[in-house]
Protein backbone atom coordinates (compact mmCIF):
# COMPACT_ATOMS: atom_id res chain seq x y z
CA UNK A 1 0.00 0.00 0.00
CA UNK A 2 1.08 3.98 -0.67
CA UNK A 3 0.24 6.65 1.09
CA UNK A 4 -1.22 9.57 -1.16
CA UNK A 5 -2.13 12.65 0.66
CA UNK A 6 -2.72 10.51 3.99
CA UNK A 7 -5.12 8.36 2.75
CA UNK A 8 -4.45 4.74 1.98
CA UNK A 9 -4.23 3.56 -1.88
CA UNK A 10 -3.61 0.53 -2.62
CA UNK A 11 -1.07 -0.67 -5.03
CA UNK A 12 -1.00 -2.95 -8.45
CA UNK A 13 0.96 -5.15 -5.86
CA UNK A 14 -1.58 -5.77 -3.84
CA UNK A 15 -3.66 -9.37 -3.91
CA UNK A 16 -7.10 -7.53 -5.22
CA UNK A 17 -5.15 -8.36 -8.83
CA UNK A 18 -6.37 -5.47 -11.65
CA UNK A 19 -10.06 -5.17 -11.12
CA UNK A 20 -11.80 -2.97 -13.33
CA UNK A 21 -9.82 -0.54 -15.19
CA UNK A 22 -10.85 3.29 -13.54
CA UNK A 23 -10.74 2.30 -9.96
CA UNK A 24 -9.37 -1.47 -9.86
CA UNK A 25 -12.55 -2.65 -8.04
CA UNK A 26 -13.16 -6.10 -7.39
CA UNK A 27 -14.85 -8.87 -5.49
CA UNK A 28 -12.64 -11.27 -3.80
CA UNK A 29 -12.37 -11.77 -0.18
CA UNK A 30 -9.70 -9.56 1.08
CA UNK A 31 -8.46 -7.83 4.80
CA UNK A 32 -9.88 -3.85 3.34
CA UNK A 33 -12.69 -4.15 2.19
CA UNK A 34 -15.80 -1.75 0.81
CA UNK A 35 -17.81 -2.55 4.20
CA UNK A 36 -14.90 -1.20 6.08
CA UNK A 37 -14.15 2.27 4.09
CA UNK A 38 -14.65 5.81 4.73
CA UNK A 39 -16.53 5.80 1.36
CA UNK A 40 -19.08 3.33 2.07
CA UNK A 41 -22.87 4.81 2.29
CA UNK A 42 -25.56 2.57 3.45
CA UNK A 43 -25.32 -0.72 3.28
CA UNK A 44 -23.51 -1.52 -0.57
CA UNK A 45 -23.00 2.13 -1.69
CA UNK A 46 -19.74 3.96 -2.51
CA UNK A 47 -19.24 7.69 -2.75
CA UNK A 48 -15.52 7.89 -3.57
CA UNK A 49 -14.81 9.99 -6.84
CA UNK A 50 -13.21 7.55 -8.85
CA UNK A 51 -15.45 4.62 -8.45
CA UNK A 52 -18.17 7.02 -9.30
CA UNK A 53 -16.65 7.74 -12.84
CA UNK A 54 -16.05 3.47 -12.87
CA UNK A 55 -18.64 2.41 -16.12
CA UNK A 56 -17.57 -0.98 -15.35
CA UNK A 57 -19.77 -0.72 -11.93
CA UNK A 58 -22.99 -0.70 -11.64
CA UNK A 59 -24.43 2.33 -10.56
CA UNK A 60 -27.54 2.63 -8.08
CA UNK A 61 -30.36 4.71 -9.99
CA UNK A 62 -32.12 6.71 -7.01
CA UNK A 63 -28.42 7.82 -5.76
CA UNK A 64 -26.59 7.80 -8.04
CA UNK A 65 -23.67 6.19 -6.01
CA UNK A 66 -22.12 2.79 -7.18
CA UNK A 67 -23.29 -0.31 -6.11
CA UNK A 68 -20.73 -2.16 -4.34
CA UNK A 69 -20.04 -5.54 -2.24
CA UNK A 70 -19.56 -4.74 1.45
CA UNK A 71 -18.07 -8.06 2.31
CA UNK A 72 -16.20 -8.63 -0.67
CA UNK A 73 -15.75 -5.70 -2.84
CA UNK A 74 -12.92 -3.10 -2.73
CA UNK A 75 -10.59 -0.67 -4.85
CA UNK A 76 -7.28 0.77 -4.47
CA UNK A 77 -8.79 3.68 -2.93
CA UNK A 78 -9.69 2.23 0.46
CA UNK A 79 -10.20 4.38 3.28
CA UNK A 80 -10.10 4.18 6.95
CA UNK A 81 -13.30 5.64 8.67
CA UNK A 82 -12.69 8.79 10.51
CA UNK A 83 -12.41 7.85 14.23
CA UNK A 84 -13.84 11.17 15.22
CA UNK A 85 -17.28 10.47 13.53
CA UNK A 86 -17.87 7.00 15.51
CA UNK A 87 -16.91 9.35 18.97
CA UNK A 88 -20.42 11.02 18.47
């Protein structure tokens, strides 16, 4: 993994493989994982920028936002959640 402006990406390296081409998502089981990122909304929704411009996935119609697999799905632009937000 790299660290680009303090946020985790992960790298070609990495065992997710190549994934889709924009944002390298995939669905294998792996350690980071979509249910487990900053950029997770709901239940199986993703917010983060470049998986939003990702053709490859599919995209949830009311939202907008891609629709992702929490338990298995990630990208190489996993995110730890902001501690401060679970303090509330």
């Amino acid at each position: 993994m790299a660290e680009s402006r303090g946020k985790t990406v992960l790298s070609r390296s990495d065992p997710h493989g190549d994934g889709t081409k924009v944002a390298e998502y995939i669905e294998t089981p792996v350690e980071k994982r979509c249910g487990t990122c900053e950029y997770l909304v709901g239940k199986n929704l993703c917010r983060q920028k470049v998986v939003l411009k990702d053709k490859e996935i599919k995209t949830d119609t009311k939202t907008g936002l891609k629709i992702i697999d929490p338990k298995d799905g990630c990208c190489r632009f996993w995110e730890e959640p902001d501690k401060d937000e679970d303090d509330d």
